[in-house]
Protein backbone atom coordinates (compact mmCIF):
# COMPACT_ATOMS: atom_id res chain seq x y z
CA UNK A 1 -3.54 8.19 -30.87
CA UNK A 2 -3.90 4.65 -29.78
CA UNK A 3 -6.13 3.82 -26.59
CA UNK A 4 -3.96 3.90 -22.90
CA UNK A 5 -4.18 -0.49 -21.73
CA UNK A 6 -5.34 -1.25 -17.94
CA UNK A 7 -5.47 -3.68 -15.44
CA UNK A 8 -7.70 -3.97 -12.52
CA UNK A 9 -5.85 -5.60 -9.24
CA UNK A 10 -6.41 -5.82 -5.85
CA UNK A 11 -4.94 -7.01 -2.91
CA UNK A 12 -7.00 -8.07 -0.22
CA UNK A 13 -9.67 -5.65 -1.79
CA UNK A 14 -7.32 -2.79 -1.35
CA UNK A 15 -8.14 -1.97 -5.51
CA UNK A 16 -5.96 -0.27 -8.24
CA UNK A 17 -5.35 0.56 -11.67
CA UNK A 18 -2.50 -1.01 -13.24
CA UNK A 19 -0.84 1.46 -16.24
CA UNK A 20 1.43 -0.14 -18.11
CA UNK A 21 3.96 2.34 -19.56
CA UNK A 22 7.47 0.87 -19.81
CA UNK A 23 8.91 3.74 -21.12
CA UNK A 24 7.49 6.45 -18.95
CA UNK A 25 5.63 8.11 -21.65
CA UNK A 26 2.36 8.64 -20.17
CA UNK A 27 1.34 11.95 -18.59
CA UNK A 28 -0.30 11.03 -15.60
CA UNK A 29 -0.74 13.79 -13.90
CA UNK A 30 -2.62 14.16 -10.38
CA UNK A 31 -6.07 15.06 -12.50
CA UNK A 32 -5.84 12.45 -14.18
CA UNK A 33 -5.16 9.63 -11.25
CA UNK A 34 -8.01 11.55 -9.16
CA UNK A 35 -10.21 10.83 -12.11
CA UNK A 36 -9.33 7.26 -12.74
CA UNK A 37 -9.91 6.62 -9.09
CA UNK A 38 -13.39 8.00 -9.00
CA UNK A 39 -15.88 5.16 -8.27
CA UNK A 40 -18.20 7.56 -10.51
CA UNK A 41 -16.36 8.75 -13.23
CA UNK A 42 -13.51 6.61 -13.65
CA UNK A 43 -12.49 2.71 -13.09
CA UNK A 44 -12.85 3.29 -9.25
CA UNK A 45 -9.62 2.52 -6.87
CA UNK A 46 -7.58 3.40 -3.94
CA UNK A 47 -4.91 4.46 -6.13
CA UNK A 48 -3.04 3.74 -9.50
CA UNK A 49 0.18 1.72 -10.49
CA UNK A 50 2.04 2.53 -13.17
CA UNK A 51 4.36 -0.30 -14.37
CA UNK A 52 7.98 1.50 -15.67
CA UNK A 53 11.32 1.16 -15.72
CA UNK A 54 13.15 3.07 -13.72
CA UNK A 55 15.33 5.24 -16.03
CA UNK A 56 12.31 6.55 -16.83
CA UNK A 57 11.73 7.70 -13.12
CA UNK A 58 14.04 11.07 -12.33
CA UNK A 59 12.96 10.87 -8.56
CA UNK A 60 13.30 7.06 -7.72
CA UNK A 61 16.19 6.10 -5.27
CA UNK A 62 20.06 5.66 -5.65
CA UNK A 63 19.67 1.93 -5.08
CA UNK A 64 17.18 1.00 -7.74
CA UNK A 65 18.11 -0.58 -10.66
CA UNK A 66 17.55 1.75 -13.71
CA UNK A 67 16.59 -1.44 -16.19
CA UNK A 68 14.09 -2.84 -13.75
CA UNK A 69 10.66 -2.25 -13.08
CA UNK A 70 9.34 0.03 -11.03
CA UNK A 71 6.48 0.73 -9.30
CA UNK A 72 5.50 4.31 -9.72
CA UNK A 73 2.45 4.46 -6.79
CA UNK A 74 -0.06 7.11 -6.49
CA UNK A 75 -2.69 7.93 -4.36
CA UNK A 76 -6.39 7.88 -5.32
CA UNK A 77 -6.19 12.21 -4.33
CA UNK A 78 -3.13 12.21 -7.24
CA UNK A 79 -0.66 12.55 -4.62
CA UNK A 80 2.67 10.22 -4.72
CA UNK A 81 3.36 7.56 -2.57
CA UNK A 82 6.39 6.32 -1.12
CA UNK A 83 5.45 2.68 -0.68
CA UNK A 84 2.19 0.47 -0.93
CA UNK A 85 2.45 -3.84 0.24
CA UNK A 86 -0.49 -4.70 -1.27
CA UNK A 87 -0.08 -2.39 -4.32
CA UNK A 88 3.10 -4.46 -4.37
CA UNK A 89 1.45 -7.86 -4.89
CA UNK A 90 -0.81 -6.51 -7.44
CA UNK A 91 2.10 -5.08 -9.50
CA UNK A 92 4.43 -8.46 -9.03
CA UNK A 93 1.24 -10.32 -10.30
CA UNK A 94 0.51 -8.36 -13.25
CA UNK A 95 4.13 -8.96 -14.05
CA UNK A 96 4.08 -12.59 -14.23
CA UNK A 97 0.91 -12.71 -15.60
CA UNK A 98 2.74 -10.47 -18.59
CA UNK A 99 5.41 -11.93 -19.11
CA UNK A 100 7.54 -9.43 -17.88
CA UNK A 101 9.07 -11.41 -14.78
CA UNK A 102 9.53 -15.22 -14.34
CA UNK A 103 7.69 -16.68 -11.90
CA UNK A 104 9.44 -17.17 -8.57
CA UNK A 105 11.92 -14.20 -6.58
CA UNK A 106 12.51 -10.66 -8.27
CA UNK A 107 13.18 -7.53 -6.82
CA UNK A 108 11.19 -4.41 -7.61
CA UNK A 109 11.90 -0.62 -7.32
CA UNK A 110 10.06 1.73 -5.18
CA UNK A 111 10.26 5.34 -4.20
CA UNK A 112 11.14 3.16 -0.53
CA UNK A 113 14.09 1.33 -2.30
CA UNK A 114 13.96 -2.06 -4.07
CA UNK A 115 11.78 -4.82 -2.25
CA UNK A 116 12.06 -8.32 -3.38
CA UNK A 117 9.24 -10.45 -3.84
CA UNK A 118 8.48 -13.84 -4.63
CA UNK A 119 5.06 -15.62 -6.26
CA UNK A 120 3.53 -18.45 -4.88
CA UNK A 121 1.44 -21.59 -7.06
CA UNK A 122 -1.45 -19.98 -4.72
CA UNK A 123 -1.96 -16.60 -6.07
CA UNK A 124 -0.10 -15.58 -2.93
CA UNK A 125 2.87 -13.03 -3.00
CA UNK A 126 5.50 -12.96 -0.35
CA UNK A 127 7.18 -9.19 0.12
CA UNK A 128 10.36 -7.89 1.92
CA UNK A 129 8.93 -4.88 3.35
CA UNK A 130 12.30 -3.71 5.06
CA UNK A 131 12.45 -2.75 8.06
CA UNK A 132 9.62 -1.34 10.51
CA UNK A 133 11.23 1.56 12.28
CA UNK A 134 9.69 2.59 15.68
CA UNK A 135 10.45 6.92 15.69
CA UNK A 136 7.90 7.46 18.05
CA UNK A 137 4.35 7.58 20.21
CA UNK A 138 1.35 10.10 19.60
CA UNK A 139 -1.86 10.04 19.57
CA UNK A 140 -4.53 9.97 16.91
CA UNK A 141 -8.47 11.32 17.30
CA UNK A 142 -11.36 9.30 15.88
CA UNK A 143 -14.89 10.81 16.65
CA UNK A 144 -13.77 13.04 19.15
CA UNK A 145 -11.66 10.19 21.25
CA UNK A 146 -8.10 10.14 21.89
CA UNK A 147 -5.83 6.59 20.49
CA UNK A 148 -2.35 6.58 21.85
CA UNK A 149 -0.68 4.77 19.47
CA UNK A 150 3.26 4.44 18.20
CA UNK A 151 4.79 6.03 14.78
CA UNK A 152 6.20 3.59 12.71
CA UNK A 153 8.34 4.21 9.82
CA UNK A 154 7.59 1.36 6.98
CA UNK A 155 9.14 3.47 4.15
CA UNK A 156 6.13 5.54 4.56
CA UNK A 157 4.38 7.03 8.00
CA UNK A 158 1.93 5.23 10.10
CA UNK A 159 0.27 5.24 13.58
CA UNK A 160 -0.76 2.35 15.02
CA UNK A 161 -3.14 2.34 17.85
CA UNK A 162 -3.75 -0.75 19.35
CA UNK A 163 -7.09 -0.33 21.22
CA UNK A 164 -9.86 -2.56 23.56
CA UNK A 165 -12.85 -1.87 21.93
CA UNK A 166 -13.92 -3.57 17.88
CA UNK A 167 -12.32 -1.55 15.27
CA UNK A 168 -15.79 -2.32 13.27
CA UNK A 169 -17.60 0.34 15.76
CA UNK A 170 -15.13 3.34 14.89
CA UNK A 171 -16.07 6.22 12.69
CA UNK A 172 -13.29 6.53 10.12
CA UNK A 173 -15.18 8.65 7.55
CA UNK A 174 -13.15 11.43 8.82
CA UNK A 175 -9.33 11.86 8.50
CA UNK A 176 -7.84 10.80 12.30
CA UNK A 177 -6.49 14.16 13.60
CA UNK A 178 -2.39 13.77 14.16
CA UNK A 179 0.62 15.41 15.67
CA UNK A 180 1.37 17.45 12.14
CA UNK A 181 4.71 18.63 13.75
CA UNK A 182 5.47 14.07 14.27
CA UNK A 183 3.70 13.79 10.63
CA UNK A 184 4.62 16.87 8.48
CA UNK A 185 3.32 15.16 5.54
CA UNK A 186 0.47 13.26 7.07
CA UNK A 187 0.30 9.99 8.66
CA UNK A 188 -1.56 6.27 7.44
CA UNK A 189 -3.56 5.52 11.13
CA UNK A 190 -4.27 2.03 11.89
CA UNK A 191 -6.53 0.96 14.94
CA UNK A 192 -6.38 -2.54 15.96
CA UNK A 193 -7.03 -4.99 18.92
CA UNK A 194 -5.84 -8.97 19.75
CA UNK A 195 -7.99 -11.66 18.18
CA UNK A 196 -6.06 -14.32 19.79
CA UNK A 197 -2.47 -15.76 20.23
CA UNK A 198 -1.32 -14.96 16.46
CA UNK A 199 -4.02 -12.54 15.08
CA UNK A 200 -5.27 -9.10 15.34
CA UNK A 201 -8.21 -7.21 13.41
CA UNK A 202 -7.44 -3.82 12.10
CA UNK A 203 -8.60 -1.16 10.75
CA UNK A 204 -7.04 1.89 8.85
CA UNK A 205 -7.37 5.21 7.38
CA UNK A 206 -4.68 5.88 4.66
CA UNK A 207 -3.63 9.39 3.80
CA UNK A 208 -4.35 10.58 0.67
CA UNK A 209 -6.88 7.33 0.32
CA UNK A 210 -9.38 7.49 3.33
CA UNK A 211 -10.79 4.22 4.77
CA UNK A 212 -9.82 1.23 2.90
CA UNK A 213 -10.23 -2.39 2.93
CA UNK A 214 -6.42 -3.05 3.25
CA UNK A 215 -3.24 -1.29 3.75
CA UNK A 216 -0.43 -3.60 3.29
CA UNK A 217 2.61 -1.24 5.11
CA UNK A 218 -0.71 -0.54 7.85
CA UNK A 219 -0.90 -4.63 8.45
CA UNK A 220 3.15 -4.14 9.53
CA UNK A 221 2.90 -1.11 11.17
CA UNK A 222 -0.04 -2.65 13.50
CA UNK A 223 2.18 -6.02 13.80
CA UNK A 224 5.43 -4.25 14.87
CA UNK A 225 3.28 -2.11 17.14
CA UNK A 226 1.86 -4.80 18.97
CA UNK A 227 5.73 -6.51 19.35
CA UNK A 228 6.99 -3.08 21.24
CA UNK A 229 4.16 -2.40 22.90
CA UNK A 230 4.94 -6.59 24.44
CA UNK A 231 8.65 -5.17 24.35
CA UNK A 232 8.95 -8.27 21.72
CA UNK A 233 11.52 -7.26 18.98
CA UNK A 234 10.50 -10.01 16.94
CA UNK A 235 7.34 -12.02 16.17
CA UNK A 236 4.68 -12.50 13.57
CA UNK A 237 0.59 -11.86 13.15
CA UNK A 238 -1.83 -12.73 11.11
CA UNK A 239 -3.87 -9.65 10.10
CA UNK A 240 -7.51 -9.71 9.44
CA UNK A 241 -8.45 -6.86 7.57
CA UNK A 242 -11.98 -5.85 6.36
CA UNK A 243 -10.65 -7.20 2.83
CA UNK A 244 -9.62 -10.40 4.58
CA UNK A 245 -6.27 -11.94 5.57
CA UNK A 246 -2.70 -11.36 5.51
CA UNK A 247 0.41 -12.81 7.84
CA UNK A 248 3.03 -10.41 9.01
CA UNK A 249 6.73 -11.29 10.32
CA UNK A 250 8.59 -8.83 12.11
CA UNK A 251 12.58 -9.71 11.98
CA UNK A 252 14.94 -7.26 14.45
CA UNK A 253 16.62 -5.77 10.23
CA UNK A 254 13.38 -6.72 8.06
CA UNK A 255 9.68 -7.40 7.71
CA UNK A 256 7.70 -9.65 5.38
CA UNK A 257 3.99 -9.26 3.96
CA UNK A 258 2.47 -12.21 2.34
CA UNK A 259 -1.37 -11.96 0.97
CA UNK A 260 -3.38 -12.84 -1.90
CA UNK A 261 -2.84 -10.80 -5.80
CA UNK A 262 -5.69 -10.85 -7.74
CA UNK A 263 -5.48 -9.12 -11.41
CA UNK A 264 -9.94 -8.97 -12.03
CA UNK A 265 -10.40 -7.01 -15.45
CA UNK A 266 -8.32 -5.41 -18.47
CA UNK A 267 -8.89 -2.89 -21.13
CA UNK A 268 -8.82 -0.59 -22.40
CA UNK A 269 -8.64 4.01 -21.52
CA UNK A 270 -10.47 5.44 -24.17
CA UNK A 271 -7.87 8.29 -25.18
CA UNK A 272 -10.84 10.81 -25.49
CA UNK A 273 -11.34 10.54 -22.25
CA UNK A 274 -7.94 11.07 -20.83
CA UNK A 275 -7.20 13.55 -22.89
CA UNK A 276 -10.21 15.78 -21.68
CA UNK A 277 -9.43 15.26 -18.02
CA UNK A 278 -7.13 18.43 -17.43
C-alpha cells in the first residue's frame, strides 16, 4: 500500500499533523495519534488534524454540512477533541494552500458546529469561534496554590484564572487540579494577568495536551474572562502567548480569533511504520 501524505502546521507554535483523508479511510486510531505526536518517535505535535468530509464522520453535528470539510481534531494523548482555534487556522491554511477552498470566507465543520473562517494576504486567519459561554467559577491548583478562576464554555471546557503574579514563574508541568464534578471530562486551564489597556499574557495547560505554546479557544476563554470579571459583556484583547500573538473580540452572541497559519513541512508516513504502531 501506498505511503499515508502529511503536513506540518502550526499556529502560533501550537504544532500539528495535518492527515489528509477526504474520504475517511484512514484508521487513525488513538495509538496511532499518540505515536505521531511523540517528539521522539513520531513527527512531534500537540495533536493531529485530519482533513475529511463530513459524511465520512458518523459523530459530527446535525448542523454540519455532510459535503464539506471537516476538521476531525485529536489530542496528542489520542483522545478527541471538540474544538481547537489555532488547529483551525492551520487546517483553513492547508486548504487554500491545496486547492481545496478558495481563498477568502468558508465555513468549516467541527465536532463544536461549523465555524467560518476567512484568509488574509498576511498569512493571517480570522475565525468565528461562537460564542464564549460563562457556566461558572472554580478554582484550579498549580504547585500547591489555589487560582480562582471562571468556567467558560468555548465549544470545549476551560478555566481561566486571571492572576497578579507572571504566568512565566508558574509550574505547569503538572496537570492543574479541578472541580471534576464542574469538569467531568477535564478542563483546558489558562492563567493570565493585564499587560496593559488591550493585552494580557497567558499561559495554559490543555487537557489531553499538557503545556503548550498556544491554545486558540484558551486565548478566548482568558479574553471573555477578563470582560466578566470587569462586568464588560463585550470587548477585545490582544493575547500574547509563549508562541506569540493573537487578538480576541468578544461580541454579547459570538467571538472571533485571528492569528498567524503557518503550513512548515510535507511528506510523507512511511506505511511500515503505521502499520506496526498497534
Amino acid at each position: 500500500m501506498r505511503d499515508i501524505e502529511f503536513v506540518k502546521g502550526h499556529g502560533t507554535e501550537n504544532d500539528f499533523v495535518v492527515l489528509p483523508d477526504q474520504d475517511g479511510t484512514l484508521e487513525l486510531t488513538a495509538a496511532r495519534v499518540r505515536a505521531l505526536c511523540d517528539r521522539s518517535r513520531g513527527l512531534g505535535a500537540d495533536g493531529v488534524l485530519r482533513v475529511v468530509k463530513g459524511a465520512a464522520v458518523p459523530d459530527k453535528p446535525s448542523d454540519v454540512d455532510p459535503d464539506g470539510w471537516f476538521m476531525d481534531y485529536r489530542n496528542a494523548d489520542g483522545s478527541i477533541a471538540e474544538m481547537c482555534g489555532n488547529g483551525v487556522r492551520v487546517f483553513a491554511a492547508y486548504l487554500v494552500e491545496a486547492g481545496l477552498a478558495e481563498p477568502g470566507e468558508f465555513v468549516l465543520g467541527t465536532r463544536a458546529g461549523p465555524r467560518p473562517v476567512k484568509t488574509h494576504e498576511d498569512g493571517s486567519v480570522t475565525v468565528q469561534m461562537g460564542p464564549a459561554r460563562v457556566f461558572g467559577r472554580s478554582q484550579a491548583t498549580v504547585s500547591g496554590e489555589a487560582f480562582p478562576g471562571i468556567a467558560i464554555d468555548v465549544g470545549n471546557p476551560h478555566l481561566a484564572c486571571q492572576i497578579d503574579s507572571d504566568p512565566a514563574d508558574l509550574d505547569l508541568s503538572l496537570p492543574p487540579g479541578h472541580d471534576p464534578v464542574l469538569f467531568p471530562h477535564g478542563v483546558n486551564v489558562e492563567l493570565f494577568r493585564r499587560k496593559g489597556p488591550d493585552a494580557i499574557q497567558m499561559r495554559v495547560h490543555e487537557r489531553g495536551v499538557g503545556e503548550t505554546r498556544s491554545c486558540g479557544t484558551g486565548t478566548v476563554a482568558a479574553v471573555a474572562a477578563l470582560l466578566h470579571l470587569a462586568d464588560e459583556p463585550t470587548g477585545s484583547s490582544y493575547v500574547d502567548v509563549p508562541g506569540g500573538r493573537v487578538r480576541v473580540e468578544i461580541g454579547e452572541d459570538a467571538s472571533t480569533l485571528t492569528g498567524p497559519a503557518v503550513l512548515v513541512a510535507r511528506g510523507q508516513l512511511d506505511r511500515r511504520w503505521w502499520d506496526s504502531v498497534s
